[in-house]
N, C-alpha and C. Protein backbone atom coordinates (compact mmCIF):
# COMPACT_ATOMS: atom_id res chain seq x y z
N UNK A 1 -7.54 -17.33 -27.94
CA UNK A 1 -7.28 -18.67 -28.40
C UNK A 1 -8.24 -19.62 -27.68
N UNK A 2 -8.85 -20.30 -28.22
CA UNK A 2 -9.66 -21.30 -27.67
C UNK A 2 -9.02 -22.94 -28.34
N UNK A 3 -8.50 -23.82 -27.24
CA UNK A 3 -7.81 -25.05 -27.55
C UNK A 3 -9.07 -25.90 -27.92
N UNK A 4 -9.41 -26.80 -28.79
CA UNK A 4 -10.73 -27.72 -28.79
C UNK A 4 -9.83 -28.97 -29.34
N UNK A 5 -10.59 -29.95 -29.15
CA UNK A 5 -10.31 -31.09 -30.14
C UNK A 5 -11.24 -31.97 -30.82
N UNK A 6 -11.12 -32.46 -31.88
CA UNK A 6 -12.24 -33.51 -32.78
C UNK A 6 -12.03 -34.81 -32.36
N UNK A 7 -11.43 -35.58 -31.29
CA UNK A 7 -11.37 -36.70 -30.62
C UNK A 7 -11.99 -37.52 -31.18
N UNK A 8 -12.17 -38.29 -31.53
CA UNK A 8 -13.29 -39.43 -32.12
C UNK A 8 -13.42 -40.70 -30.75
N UNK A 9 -14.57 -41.58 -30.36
CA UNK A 9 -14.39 -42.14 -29.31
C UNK A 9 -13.81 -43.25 -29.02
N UNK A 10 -12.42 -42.79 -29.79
CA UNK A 10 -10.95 -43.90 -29.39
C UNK A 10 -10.46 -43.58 -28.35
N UNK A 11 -10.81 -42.09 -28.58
CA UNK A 11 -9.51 -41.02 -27.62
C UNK A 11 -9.74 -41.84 -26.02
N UNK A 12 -8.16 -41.48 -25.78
CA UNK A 12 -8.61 -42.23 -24.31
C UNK A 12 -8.32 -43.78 -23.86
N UNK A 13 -8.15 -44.27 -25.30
CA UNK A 13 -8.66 -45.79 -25.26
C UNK A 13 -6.82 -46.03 -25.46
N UNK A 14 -7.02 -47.23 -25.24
CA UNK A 14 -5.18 -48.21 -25.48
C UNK A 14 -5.24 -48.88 -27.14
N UNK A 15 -4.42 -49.02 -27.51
CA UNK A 15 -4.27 -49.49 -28.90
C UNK A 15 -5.41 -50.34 -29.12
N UNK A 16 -6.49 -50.55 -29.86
CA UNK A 16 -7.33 -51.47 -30.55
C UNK A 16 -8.00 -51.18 -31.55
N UNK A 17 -8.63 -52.26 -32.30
CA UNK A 17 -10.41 -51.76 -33.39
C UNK A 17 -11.43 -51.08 -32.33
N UNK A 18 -11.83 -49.82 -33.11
CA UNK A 18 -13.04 -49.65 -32.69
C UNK A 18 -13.89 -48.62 -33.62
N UNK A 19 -15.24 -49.01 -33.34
CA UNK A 19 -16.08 -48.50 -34.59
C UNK A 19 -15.87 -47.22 -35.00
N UNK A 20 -15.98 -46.49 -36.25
CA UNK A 20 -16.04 -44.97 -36.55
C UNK A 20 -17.48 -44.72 -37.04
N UNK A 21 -18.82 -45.11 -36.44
CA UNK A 21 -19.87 -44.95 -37.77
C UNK A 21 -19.67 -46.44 -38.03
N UNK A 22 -19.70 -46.88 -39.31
CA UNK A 22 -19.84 -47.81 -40.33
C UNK A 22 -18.40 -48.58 -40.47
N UNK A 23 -17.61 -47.58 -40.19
CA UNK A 23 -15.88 -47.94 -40.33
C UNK A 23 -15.03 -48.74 -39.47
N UNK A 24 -14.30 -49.72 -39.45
CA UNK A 24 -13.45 -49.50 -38.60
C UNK A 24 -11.74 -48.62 -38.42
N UNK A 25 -11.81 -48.51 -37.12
CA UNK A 25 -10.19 -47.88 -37.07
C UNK A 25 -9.50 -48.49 -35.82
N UNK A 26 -8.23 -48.70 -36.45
CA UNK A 26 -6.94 -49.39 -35.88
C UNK A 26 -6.51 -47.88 -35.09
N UNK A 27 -6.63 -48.05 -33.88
CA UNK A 27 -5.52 -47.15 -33.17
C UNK A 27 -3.77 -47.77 -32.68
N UNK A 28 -3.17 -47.05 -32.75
CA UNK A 28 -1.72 -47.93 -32.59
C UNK A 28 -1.07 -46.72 -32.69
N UNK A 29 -0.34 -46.69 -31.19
CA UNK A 29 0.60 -45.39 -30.63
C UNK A 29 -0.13 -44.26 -30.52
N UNK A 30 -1.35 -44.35 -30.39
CA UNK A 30 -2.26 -43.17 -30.10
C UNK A 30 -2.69 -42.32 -31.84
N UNK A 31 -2.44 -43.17 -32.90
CA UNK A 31 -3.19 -42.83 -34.17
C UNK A 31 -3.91 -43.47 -34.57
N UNK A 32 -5.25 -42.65 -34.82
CA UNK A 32 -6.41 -43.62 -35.59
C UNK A 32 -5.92 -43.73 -37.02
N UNK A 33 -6.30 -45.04 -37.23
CA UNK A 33 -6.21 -45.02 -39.00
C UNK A 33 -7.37 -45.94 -38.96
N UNK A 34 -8.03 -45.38 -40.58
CA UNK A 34 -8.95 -46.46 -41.19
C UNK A 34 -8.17 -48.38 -41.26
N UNK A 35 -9.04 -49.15 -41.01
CA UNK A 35 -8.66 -50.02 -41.41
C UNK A 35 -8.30 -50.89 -43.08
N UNK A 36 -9.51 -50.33 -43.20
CA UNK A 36 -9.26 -50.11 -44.78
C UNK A 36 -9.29 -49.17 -45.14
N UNK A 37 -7.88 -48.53 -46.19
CA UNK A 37 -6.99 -48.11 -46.59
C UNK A 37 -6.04 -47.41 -45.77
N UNK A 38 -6.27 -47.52 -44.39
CA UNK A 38 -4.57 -46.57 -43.55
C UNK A 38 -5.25 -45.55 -43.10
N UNK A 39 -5.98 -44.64 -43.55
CA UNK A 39 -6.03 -43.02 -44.07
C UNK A 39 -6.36 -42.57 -42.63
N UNK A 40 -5.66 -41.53 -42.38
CA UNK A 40 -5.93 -41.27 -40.68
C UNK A 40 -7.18 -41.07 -40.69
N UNK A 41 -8.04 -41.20 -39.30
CA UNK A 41 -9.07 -41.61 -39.03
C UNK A 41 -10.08 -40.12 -37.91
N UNK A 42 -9.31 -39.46 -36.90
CA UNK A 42 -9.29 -38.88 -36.60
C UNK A 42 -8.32 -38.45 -35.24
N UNK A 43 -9.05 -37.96 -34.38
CA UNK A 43 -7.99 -37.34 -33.37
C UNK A 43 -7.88 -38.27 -31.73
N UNK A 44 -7.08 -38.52 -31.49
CA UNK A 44 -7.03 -39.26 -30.07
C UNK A 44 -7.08 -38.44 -29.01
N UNK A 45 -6.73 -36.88 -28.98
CA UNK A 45 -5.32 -36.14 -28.11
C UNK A 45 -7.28 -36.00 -27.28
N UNK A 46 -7.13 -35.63 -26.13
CA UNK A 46 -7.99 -35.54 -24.67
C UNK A 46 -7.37 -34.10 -24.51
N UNK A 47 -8.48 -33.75 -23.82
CA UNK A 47 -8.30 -31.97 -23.57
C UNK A 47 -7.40 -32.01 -22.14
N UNK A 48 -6.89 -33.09 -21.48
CA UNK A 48 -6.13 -33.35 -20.38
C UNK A 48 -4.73 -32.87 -20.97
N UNK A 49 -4.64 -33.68 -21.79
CA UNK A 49 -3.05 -33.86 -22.46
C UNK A 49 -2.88 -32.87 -23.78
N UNK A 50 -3.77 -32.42 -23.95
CA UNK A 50 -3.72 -30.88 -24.66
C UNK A 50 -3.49 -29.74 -23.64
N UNK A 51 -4.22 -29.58 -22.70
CA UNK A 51 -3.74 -28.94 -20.84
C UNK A 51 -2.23 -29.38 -20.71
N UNK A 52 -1.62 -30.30 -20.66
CA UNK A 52 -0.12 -30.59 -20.41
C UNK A 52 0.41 -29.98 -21.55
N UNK A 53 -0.08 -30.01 -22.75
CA UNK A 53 1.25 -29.63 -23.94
C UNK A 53 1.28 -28.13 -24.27
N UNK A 54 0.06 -27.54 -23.89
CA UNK A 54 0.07 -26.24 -23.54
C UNK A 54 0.77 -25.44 -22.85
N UNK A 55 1.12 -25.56 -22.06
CA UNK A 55 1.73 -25.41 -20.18
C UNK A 55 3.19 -26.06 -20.79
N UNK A 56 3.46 -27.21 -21.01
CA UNK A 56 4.52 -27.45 -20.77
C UNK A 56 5.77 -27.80 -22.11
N UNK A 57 5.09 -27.44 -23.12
CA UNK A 57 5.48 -27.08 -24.41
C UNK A 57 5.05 -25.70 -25.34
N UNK A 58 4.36 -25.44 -25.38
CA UNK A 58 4.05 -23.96 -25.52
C UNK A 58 4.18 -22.94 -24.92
N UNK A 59 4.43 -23.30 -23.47
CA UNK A 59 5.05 -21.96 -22.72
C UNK A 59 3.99 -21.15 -22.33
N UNK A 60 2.34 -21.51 -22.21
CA UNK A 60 1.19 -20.96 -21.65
C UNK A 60 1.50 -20.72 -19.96
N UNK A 61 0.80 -19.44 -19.75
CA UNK A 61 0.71 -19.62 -18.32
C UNK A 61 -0.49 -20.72 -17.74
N UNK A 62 -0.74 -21.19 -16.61
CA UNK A 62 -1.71 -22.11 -16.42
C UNK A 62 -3.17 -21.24 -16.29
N UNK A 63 -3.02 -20.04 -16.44
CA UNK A 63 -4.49 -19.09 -16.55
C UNK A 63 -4.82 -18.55 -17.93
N UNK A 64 -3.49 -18.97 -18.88
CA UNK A 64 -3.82 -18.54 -20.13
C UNK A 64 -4.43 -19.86 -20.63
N UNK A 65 -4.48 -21.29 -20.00
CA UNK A 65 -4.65 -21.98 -20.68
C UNK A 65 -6.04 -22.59 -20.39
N UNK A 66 -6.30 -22.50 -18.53
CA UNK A 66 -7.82 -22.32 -18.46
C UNK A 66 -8.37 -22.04 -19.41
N UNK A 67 -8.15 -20.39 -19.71
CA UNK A 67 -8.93 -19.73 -20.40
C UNK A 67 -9.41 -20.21 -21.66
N UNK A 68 -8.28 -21.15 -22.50
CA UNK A 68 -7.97 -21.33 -23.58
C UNK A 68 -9.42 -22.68 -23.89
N UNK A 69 -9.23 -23.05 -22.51
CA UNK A 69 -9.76 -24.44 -22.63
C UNK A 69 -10.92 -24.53 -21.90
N UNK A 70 -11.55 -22.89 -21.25
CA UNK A 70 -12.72 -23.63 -20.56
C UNK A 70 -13.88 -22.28 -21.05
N UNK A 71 -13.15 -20.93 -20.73
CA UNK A 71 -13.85 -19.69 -20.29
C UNK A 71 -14.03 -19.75 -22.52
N UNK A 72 -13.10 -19.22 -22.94
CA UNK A 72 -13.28 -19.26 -24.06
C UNK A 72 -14.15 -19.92 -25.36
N UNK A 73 -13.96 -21.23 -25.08
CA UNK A 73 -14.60 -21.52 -25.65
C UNK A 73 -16.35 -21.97 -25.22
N UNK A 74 -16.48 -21.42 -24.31
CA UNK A 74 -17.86 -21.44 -23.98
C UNK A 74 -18.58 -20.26 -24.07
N UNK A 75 -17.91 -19.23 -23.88
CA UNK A 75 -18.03 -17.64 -24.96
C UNK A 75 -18.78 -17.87 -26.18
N UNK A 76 -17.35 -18.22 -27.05
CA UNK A 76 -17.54 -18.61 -28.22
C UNK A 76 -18.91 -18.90 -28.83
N UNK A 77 -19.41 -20.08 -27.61
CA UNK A 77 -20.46 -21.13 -28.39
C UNK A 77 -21.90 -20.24 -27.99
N UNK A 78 -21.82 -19.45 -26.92
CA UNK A 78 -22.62 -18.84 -26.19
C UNK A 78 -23.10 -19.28 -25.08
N UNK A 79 -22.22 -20.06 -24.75
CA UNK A 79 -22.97 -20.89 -23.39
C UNK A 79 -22.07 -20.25 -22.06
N UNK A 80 -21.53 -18.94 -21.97
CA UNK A 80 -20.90 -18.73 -20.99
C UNK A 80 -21.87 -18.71 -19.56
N UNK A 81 -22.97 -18.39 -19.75
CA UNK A 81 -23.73 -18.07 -18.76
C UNK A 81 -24.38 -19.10 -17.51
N UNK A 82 -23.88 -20.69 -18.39
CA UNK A 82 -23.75 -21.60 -18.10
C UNK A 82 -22.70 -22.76 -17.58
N UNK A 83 -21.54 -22.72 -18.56
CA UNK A 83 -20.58 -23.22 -17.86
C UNK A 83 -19.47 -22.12 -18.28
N UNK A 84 -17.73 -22.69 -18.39
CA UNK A 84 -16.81 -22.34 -18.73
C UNK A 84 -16.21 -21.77 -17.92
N UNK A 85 -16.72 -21.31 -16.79
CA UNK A 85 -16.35 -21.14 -15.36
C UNK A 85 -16.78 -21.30 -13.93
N UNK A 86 -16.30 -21.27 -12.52
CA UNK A 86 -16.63 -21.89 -11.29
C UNK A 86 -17.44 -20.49 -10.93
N UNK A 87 -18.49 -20.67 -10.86
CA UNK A 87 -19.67 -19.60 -10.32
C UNK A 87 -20.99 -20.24 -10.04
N UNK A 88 -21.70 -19.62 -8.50
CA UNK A 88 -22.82 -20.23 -8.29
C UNK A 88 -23.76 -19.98 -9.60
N UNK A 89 -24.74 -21.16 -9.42
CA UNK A 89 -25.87 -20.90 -10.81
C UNK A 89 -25.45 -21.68 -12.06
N UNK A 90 -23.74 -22.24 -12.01
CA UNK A 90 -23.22 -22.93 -13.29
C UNK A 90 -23.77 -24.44 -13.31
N UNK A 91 -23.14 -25.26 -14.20
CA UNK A 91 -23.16 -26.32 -14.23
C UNK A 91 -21.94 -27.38 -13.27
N UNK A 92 -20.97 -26.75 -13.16
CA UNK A 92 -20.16 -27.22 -12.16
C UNK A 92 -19.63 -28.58 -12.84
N UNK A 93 -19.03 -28.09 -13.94
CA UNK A 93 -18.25 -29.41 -14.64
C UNK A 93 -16.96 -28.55 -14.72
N UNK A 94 -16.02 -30.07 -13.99
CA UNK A 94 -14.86 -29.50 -13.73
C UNK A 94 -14.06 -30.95 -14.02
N UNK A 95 -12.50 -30.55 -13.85
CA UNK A 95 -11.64 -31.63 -14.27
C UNK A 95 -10.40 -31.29 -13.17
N UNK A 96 -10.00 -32.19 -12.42
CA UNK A 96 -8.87 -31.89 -11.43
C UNK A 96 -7.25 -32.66 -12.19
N UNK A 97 -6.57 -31.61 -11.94
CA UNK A 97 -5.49 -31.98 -12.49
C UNK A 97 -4.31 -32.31 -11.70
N UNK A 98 -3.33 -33.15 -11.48
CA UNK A 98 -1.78 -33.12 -10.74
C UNK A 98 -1.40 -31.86 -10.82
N UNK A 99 -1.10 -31.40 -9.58
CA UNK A 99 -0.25 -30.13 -9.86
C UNK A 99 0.93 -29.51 -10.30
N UNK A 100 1.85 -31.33 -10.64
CA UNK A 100 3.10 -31.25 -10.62
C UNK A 100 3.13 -31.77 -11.95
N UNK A 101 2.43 -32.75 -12.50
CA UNK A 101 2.30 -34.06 -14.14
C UNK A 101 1.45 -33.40 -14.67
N UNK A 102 0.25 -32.58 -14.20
CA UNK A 102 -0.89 -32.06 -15.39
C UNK A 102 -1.87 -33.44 -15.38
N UNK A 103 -1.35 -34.63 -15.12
CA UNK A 103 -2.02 -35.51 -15.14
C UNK A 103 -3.84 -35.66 -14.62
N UNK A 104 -4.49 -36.16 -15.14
CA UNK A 104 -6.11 -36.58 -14.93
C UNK A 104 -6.14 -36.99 -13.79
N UNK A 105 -6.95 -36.20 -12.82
CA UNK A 105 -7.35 -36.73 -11.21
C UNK A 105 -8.41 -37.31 -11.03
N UNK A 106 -9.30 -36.75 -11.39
CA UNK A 106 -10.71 -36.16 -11.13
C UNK A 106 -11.50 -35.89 -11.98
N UNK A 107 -12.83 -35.79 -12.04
CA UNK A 107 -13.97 -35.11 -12.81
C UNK A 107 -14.94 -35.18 -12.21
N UNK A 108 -15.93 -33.85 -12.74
CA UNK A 108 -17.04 -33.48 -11.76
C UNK A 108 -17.57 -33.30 -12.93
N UNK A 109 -19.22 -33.81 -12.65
CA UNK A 109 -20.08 -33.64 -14.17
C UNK A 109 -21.37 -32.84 -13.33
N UNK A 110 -21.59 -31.61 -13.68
CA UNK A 110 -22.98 -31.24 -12.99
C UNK A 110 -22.88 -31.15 -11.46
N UNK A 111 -22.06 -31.24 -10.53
CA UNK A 111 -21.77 -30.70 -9.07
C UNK A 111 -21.32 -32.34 -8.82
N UNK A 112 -21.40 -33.10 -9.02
CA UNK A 112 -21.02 -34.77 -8.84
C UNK A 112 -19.77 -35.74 -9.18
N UNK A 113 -19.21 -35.68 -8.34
CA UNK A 113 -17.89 -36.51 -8.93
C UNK A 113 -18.09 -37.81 -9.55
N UNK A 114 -17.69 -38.26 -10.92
CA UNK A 114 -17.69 -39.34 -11.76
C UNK A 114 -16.56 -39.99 -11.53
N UNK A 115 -15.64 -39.28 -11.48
CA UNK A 115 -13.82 -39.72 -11.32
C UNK A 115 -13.33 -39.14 -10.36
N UNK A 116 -12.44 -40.43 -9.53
CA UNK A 116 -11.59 -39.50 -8.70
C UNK A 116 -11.93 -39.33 -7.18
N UNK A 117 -13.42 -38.96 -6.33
CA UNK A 117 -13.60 -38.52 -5.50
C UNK A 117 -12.97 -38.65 -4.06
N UNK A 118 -12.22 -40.18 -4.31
CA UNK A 118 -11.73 -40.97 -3.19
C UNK A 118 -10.47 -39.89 -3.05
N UNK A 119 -9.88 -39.01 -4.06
CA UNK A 119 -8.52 -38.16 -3.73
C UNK A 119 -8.81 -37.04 -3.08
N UNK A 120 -10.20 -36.54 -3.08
CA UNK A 120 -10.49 -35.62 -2.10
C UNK A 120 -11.41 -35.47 -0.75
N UNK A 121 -11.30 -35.21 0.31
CA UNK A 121 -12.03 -34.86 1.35
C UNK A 121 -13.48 -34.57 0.94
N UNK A 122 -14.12 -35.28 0.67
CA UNK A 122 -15.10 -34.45 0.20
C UNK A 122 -16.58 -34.91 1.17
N UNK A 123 -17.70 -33.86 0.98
CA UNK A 123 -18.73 -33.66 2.21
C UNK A 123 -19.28 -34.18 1.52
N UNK A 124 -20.58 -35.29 1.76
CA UNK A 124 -21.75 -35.00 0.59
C UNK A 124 -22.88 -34.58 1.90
N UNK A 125 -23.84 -33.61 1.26
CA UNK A 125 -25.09 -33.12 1.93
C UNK A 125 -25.51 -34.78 2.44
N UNK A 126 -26.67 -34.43 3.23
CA UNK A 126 -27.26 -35.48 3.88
C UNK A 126 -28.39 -35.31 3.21
């Protein structure tokens, strides 16, 4: 099983307009809709809170869902050799999670924290 999502770049965002392309879309309660005519628009859900509904509605173990969401689908695409898992030589994009909420901590893009870093001890080289 590989979990993915088509997010459009609402996801993430709090109720407002924001562009689709050419379009606009009304998000409200976490659904995109076109503005003109309604018609859903695309997907909001974040691979964070797809990680929580996995685990804690589907009944995944938290290594079935890694898998689901990192090792797998980078298989898939052929890029295992590169990311989808923590090994020297990778890209070192990672996402830290609550251990207890599943909740968004952290993110590491390329060995570098973007989000988060202040929650961990962390060294930087000199």
């Amino acid at each position: 099983v590989a979990l993915i999502t088509d997010a459009m770049g609402a996801a993430g965002m709090g109720d407002g307009l924001y562009p689709l392309g050419p379009l606009q879309v009304r998000v409200q309660d976490g659904v995109a809709r076109l503005v003109e005519g309604g018609a859903i628009a695309g997907s909001t859900l974040t691979l964070d809170v797809a990680f929580k509904r996995s685990v804690t509605v589907n009944g995944l173990s938290l290594g079935q869902t890694v898998e689901s969401l990192s090792t797998t689908p980078a298989r898939l695409l052929g890029l295992a050799g590169t990311t989808g898992s923590l090994e020297t030589g990778k890209l070192a994009d990672l996402v830290a999670l609550d251990s207890e909420t599943y909740d968004l901590v952290a993110v590491m893009r390329r060995g570098h924290w973007v989000l988060g870093a202040e929650r961990f001890d962390v060294v930087k080289p000199a």
